[in-house]
Protein backbone atom coordinates (compact mmCIF):
# COMPACT_ATOMS: atom_id res chain seq x y z
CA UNK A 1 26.74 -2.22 -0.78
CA UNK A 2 25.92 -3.54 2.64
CA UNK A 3 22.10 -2.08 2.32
CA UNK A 4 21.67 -3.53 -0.80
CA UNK A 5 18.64 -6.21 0.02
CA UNK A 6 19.20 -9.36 -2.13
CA UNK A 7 16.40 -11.55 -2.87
CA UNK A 8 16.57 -14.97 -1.48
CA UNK A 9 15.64 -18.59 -2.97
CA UNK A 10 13.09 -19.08 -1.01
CA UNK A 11 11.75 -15.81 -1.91
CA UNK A 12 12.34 -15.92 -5.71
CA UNK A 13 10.54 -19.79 -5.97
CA UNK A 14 7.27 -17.37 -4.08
CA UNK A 15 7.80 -14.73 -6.86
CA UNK A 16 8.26 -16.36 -9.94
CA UNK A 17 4.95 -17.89 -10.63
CA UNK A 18 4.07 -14.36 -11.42
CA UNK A 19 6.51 -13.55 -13.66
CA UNK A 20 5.51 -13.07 -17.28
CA UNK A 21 6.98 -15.65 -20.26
CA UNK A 22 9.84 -14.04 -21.91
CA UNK A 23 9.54 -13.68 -26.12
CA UNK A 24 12.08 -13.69 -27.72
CA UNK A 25 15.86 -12.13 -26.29
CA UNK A 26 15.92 -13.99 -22.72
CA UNK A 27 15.66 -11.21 -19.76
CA UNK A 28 18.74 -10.37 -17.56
CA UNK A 29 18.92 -11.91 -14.24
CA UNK A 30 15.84 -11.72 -12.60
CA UNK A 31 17.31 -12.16 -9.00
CA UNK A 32 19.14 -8.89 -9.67
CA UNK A 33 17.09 -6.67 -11.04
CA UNK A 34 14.32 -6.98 -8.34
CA UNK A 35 16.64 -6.58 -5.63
CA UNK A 36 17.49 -3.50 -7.71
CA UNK A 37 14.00 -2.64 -7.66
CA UNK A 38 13.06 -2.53 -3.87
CA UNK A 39 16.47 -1.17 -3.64
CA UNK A 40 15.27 1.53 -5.53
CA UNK A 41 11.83 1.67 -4.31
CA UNK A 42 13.07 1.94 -0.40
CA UNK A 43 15.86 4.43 -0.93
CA UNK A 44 13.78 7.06 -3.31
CA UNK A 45 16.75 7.33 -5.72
CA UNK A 46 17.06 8.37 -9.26
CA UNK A 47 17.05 5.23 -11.94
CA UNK A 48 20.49 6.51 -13.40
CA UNK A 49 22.14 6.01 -9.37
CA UNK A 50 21.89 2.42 -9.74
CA UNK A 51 24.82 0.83 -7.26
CA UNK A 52 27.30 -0.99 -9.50
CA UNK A 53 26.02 -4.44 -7.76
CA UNK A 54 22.67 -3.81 -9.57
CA UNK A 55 23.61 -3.56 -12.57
CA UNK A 56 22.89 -0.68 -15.70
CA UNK A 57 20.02 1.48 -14.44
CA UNK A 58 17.87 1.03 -17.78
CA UNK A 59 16.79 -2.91 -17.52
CA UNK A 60 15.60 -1.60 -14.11
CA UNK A 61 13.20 1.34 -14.92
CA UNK A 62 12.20 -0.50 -18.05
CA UNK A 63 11.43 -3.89 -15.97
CA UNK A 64 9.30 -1.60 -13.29
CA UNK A 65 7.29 0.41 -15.45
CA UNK A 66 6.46 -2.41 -17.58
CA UNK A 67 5.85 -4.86 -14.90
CA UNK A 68 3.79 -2.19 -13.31
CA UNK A 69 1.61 -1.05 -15.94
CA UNK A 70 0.72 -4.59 -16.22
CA UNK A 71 -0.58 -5.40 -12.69
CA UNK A 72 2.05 -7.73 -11.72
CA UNK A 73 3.46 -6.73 -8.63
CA UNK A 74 -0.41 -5.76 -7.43
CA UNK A 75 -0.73 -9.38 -8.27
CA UNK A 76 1.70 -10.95 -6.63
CA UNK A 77 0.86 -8.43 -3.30
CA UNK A 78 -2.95 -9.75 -4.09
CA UNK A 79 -2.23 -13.59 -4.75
CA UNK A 80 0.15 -14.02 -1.68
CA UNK A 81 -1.29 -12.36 0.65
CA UNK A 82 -4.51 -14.75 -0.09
CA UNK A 83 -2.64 -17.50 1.87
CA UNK A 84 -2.32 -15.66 5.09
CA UNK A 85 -4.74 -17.91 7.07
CA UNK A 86 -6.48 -15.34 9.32
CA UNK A 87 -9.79 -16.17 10.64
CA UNK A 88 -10.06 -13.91 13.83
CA UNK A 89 -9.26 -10.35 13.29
CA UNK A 90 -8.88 -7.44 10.43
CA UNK A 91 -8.47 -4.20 10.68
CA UNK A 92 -9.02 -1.48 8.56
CA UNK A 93 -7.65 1.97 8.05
CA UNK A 94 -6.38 5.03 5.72
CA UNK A 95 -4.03 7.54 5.64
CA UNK A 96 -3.85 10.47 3.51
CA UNK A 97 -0.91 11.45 1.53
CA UNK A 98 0.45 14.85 0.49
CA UNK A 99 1.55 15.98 -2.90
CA UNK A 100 3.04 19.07 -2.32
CA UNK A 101 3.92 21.09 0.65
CA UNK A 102 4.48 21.19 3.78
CA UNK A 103 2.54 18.14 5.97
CA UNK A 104 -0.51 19.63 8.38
CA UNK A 105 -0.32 16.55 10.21
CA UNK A 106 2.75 14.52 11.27
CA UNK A 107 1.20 11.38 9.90
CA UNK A 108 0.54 12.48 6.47
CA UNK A 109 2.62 11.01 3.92
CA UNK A 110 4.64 13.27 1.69
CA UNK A 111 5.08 13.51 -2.26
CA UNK A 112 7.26 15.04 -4.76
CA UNK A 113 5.94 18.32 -6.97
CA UNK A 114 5.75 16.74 -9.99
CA UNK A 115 3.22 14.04 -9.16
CA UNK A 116 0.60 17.84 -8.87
CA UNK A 117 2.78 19.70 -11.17
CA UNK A 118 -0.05 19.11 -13.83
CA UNK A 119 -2.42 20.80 -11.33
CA UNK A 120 -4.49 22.86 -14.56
CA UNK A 121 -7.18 25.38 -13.18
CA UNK A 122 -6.98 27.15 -9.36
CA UNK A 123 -9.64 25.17 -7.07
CA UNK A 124 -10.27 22.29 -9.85
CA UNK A 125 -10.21 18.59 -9.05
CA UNK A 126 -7.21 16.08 -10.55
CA UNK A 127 -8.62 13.09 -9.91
CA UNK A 128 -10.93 13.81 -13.33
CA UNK A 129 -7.42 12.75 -14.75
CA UNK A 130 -7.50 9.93 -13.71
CA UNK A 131 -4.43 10.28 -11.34
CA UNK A 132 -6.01 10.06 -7.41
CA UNK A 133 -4.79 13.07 -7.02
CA UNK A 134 -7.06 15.75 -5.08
CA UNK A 135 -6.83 18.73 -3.03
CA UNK A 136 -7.34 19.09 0.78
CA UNK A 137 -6.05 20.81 3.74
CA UNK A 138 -2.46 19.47 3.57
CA UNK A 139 -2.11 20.08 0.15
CA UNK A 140 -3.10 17.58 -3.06
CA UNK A 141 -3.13 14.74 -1.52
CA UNK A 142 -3.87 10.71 -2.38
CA UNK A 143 -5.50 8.60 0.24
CA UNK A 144 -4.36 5.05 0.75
CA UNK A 145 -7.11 2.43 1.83
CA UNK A 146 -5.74 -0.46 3.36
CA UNK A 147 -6.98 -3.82 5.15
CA UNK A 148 -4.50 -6.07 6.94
CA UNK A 149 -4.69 -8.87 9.84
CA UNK A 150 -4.17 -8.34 13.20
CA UNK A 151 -0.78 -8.60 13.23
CA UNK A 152 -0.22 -6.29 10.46
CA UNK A 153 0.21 -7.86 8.16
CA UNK A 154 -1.06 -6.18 4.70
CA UNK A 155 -3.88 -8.12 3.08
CA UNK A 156 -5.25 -5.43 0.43
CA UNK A 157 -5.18 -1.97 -0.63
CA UNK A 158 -7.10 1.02 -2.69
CA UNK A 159 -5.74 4.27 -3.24
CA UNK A 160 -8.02 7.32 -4.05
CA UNK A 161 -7.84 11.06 -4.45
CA UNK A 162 -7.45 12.71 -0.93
CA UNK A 163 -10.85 14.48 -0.68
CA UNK A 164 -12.55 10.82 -1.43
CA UNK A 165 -14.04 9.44 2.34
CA UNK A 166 -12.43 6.24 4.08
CA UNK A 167 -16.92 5.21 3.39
CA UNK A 168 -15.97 4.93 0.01
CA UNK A 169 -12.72 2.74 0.58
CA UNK A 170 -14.71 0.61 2.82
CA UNK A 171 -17.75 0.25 0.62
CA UNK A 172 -15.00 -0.78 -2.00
CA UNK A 173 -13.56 -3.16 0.06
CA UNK A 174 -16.31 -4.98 2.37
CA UNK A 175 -16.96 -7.53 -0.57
CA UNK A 176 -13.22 -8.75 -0.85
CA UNK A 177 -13.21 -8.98 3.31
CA UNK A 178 -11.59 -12.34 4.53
CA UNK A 179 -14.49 -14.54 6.66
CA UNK A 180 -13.29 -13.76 10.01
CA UNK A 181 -15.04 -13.20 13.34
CA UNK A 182 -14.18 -9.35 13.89
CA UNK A 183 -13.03 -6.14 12.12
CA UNK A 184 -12.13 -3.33 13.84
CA UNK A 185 -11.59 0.18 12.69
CA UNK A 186 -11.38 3.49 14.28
CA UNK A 187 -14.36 5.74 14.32
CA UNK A 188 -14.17 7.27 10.37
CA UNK A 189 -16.10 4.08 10.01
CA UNK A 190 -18.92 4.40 12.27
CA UNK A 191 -21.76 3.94 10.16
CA UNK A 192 -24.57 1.94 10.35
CA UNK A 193 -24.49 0.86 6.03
CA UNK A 194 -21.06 -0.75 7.01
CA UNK A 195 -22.34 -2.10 10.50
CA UNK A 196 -24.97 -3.86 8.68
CA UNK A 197 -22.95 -4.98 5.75
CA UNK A 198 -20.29 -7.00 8.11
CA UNK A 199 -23.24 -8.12 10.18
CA UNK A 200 -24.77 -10.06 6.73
CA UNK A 201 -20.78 -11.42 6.23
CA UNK A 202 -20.92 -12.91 9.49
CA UNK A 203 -18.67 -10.44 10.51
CA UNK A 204 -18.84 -8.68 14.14
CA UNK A 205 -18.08 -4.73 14.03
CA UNK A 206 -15.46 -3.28 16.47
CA UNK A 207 -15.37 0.38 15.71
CA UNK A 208 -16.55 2.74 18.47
CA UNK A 209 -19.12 5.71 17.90
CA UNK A 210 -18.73 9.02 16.75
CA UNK A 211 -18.17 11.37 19.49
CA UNK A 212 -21.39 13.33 18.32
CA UNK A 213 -23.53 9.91 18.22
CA UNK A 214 -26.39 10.19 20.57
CA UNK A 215 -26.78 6.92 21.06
CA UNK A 216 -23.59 4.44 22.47
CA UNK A 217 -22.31 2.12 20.52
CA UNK A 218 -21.13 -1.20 22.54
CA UNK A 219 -17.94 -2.49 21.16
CA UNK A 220 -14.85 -4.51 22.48
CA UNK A 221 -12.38 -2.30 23.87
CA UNK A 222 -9.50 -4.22 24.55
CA UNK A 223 -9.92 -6.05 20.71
CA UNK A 224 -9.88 -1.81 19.80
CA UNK A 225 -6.60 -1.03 21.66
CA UNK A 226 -4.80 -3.86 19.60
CA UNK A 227 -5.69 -1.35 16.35
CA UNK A 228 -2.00 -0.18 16.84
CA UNK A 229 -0.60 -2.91 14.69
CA UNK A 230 -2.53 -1.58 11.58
CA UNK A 231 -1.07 1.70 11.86
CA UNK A 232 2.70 0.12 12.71
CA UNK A 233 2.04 -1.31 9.21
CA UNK A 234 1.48 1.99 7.80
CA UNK A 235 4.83 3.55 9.71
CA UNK A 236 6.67 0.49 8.36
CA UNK A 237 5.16 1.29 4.34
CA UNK A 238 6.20 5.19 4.91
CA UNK A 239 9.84 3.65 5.70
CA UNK A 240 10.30 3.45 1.72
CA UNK A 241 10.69 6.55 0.46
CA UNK A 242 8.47 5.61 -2.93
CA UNK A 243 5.80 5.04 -0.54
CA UNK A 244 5.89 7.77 1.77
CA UNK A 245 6.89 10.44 -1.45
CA UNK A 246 4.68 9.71 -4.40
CA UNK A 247 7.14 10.29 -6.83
CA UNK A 248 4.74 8.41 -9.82
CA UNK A 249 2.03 10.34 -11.63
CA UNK A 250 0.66 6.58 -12.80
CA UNK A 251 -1.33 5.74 -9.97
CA UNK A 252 -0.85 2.19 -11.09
CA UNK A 253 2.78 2.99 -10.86
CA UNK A 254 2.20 4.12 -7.11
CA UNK A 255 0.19 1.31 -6.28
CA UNK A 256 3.06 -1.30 -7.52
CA UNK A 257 5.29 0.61 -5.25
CA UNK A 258 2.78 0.32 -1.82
CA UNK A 259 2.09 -3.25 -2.92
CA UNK A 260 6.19 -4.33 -3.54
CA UNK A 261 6.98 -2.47 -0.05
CA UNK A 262 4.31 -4.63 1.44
CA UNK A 263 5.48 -7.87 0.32
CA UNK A 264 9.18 -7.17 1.49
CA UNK A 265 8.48 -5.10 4.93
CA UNK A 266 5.02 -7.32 6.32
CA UNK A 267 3.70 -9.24 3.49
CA UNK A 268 4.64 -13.19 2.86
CA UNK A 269 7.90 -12.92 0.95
CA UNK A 270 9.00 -11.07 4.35
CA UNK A 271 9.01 -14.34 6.33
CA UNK A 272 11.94 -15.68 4.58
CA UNK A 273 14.92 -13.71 5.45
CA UNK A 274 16.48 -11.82 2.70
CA UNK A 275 20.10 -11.81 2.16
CA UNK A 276 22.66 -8.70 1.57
CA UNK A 277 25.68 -7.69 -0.77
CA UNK A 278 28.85 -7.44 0.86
C-alpha cells in the first residue's frame, strides 16, 4: 500500500532503546509491526483490517495494548523529546475532546460511543472510574494538556476529564517546564499562582489578561502572535484518527496513541524521513 508509513533505520536505532527484552519465543519483526501500528493509529481502522504488508492483525493489537499498558510509547514520547534543545520559547495549551455527539465547537476533537458507553447514572461524573472521561457542553469529553516548543514541536502531555480546568494541567505541569526564557499561553492561563510560579523558574510569562481583569497585564505581543504553532501541532495530532476519535476506554491506551502520533507527525523520530511500501 502506497500509504503504508514504513519505519526507517535511522528511526528504529532512536526507538529501540525502549524496547522491552524479549523472554523466551523471539518477537516478530519489530520494523513491521510498528509501522503497522501508526498505520493503524493514523487511519482509525479495525485490528482485523490489517493490509497484507503488515502482517496478521493479532501480533499487532497484542504488541499495542501490551506495550501500552506498560508506559512504553509515553516513554519513548517522554525520553526523546528531552533532547530537543529549546532554551527560548514554550508554549502551552489544551483542547477538549468529545466522546459522543455532535462537536459544539469546530475545534473539539471527536470520540467513538463506546469510550462513554459505560456512562452509569444521568448527571454523574466518569472520571471517578478512572477513565478522564467527564461531561460538558459538547458532550463527555477528555481534555488534552499539552506543552511543546515554539516550533511545535510536542515536548509533554496530560490528559484529564473534560470538566477538569487548563489551572490544573498547568499546575501539573509547571514543575517538568524546560529552563527557557519565555512561555506563552493564551488567556485560560491568566493567573497570578502561575505568573508567580514561572517567575521563581526564571521563567518570563507571555499570556495576556482576562478580558474582565481590571488591571492590564503587559506582555509581548508579537512573541503572543507566534502561539499559532502550538495549535498547528494540535491540527497535525487530530490528523490521526486515534487521536482525534478516542476510540480507547484505557486512558493509558489513549495517551500511547497522542504520544506515538507525536513522535511520527512533530516529535524527534519525525526528522528522519520515513519510507513507504510500494
Amino acid at each position: 500500500m502506497s500509504d503504508l508509513l514504513w519505519l526507517t533505520d535511522a528511526q528504529m536505532a532512536r526507538l529501540e532503546p525502549f524496547f522491552p527484552k524479549s523472554h523466551g519465543k523471539p518477537r516478530v519483526d519489530d520494523r513491521r509491526v510498528l509501522s503497522g501500528i501508526i498505520f493503524f493509529n493514523r487511519n482509525g481502522l479495525r485490528w482485523r483490517d490489517a493490509p497484507k504488508e503488515c502482517g496478521p492483525h493479532k501480533p499487532l493489537f497484542s504488541r499495542w495494548k501490551r506495550w501500552s499498558e506498560k508506559g512504553i510509547f509515553a516513554r519513548m514520547m517522554a525520553s526523546l523529546a528531552a533532547d530537543h534543545g529549546e532554551k527560548t520559547t514554550v508554549m502551552i495549551y489544551d483542547k477538549v475532546g468529545g466522546a459522543i455527539g455532535p462537536s459544539r465547537r469546530p475545534n473539539d476533537l471527536k470520540a467513538h460511543r463506546t469510550t462513554s458507553s459505560f456512562a452509569g447514572e444521568k448527571g454523574g461524573t466518569l472520571d471517578k472510574r478512572g477513565r478522564a472521561i467527564d461531561r460538558t457542553k459538547g458532550g463527555m469529553n477528555t481534555k488534552l494538556h499539552a506543552v511543546g516548543d515554539r516550533l511545535g514541536r510536542p515536548l509533554d502531555k496530560l490528559i484529564t476529564a473534560g470538566q477538569v480546568s487548563g489551572y490544573v494541567g498547568a499546575r501539573a505541569r509547571c514543575s517538568s517546564l524546560p529552563d527557557v526564557e519565555w512561555l506563552s499561553g493564551d488567556r485560560g492561563y491568566d493567573a497570578d499562582w502561575f505568573r508567580e510560579a514561572l517567575e521563581d523558574r526564571g521563567i518570563r510569562a507571555c499570556i495576556p489578561g482576562r478580558k474582565q481583569c481590571k488591571r492590564p497585564i503587559r506582555y509581548d505581543k508579537r512573541r503572543s502572535k507566534r502561539r499559532n504553532w502550538i495549535e498547528i501541532m494540535f491540527g497535525r495530532l487530530k490528523d490521526w484518527r486515534r487521536v482525534a476519535t478516542r476510540y480507547d476506554r484505557s486512558p493509558t491506551v489513549f495517551l500511547s496513541a497522542i504520544a506515538l502520533a507525536a513522535l511520527v507527525t512533530g516529535g524527534p523520530i519525525s526528522r528522519q524521513t520515513a519510507g513507504t511500501s510500494a
